[in-house]
Protein backbone atom coordinates (compact mmCIF):
# COMPACT_ATOMS: atom_id res chain seq x y z
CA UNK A 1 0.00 0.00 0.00
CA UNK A 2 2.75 2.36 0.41
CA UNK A 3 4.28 1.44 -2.70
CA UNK A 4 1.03 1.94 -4.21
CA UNK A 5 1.42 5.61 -2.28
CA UNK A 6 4.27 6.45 -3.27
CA UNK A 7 4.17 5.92 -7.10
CA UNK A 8 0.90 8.52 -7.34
CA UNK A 9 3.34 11.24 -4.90
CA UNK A 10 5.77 10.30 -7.91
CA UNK A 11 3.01 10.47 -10.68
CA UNK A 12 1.60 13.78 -9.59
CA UNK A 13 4.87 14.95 -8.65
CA UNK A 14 5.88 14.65 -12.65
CA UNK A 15 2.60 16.02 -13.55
CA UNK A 16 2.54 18.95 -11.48
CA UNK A 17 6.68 19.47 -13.03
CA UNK A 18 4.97 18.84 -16.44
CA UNK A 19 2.01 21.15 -16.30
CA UNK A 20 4.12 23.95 -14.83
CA UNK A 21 6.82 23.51 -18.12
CA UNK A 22 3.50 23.39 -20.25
CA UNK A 23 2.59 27.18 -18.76
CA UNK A 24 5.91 28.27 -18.59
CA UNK A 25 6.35 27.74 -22.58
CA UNK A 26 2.67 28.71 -22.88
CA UNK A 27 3.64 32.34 -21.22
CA UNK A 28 6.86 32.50 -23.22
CA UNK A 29 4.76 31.98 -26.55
CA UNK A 30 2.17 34.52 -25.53
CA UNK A 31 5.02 37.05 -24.92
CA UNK A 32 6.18 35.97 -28.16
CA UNK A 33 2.79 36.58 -29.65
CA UNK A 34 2.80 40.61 -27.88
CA UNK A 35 6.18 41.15 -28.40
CA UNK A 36 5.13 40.49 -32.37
CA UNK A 37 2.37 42.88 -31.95
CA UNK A 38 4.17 45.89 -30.82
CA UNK A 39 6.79 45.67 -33.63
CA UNK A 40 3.95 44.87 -36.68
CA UNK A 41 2.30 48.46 -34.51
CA UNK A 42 5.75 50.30 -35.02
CA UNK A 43 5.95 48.79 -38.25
CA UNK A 44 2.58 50.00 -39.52
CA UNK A 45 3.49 53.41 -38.27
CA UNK A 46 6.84 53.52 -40.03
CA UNK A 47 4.91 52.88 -43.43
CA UNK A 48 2.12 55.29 -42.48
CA UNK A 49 5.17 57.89 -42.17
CA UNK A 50 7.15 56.47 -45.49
CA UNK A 51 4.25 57.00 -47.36
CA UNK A 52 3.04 60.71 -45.98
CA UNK A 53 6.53 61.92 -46.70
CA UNK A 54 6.07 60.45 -50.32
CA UNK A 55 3.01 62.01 -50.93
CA UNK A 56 4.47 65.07 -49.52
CA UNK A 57 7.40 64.51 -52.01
CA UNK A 58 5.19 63.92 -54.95
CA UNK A 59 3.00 67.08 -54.18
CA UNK A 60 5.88 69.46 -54.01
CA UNK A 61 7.40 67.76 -56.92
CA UNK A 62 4.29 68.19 -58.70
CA UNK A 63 3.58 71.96 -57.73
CA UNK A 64 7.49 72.31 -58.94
CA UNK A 65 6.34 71.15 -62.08
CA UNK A 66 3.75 72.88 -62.42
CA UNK A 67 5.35 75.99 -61.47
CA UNK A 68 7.55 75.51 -64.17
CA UNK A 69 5.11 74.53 -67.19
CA UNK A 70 3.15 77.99 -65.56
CA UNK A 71 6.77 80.32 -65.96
CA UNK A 72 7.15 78.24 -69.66
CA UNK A 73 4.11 79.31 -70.27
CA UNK A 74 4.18 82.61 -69.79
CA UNK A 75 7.79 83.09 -71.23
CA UNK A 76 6.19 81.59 -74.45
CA UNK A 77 2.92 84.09 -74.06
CA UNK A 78 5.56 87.07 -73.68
CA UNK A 79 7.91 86.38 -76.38
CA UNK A 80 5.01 85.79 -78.97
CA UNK A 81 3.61 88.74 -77.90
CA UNK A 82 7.12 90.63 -78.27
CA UNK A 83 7.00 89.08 -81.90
């Protein structure tokens, strides 16, 4: 009967050491998990900011542009008018 005892301390003595490895990877994984969540977060704000400055570079690009076609323009308008 003690034998008998003994074996179940052992059995839930392994158990209990096996179920507290089981949380102990389960809480490493969920960190895992977070810790993937902040940097896809920082990440989506990165391209958020890559692509405002673009846009920002494509407008002033385009109002340089169009600045210039304007002062063609006129230069054009002046001279024929000179002519």
């Amino acid at each position: 009967m003690e034998d008998q005892n003994l074996d179940e301390l052992q059995r839930a003595c392994y158990l209990s050491k096996e179920n507290s490895r089981l949380y102990e990877a389960y809480y490493e994984e969920k960190r895992k998990v977070n810790d993937l969540g902040k940097e896809c977060e920082k990440l989506k704000k990165r391209i958020n900011e890559l692509e405002k400055n673009e846009l920002t570079t494509l407008l002033l690009n385009g109002r340089e542009k169009l600045s210039w076609i304007t002062l063609s323009s006129i230069t054009q308008f002046t001279m024929t008018c000179m002519i």
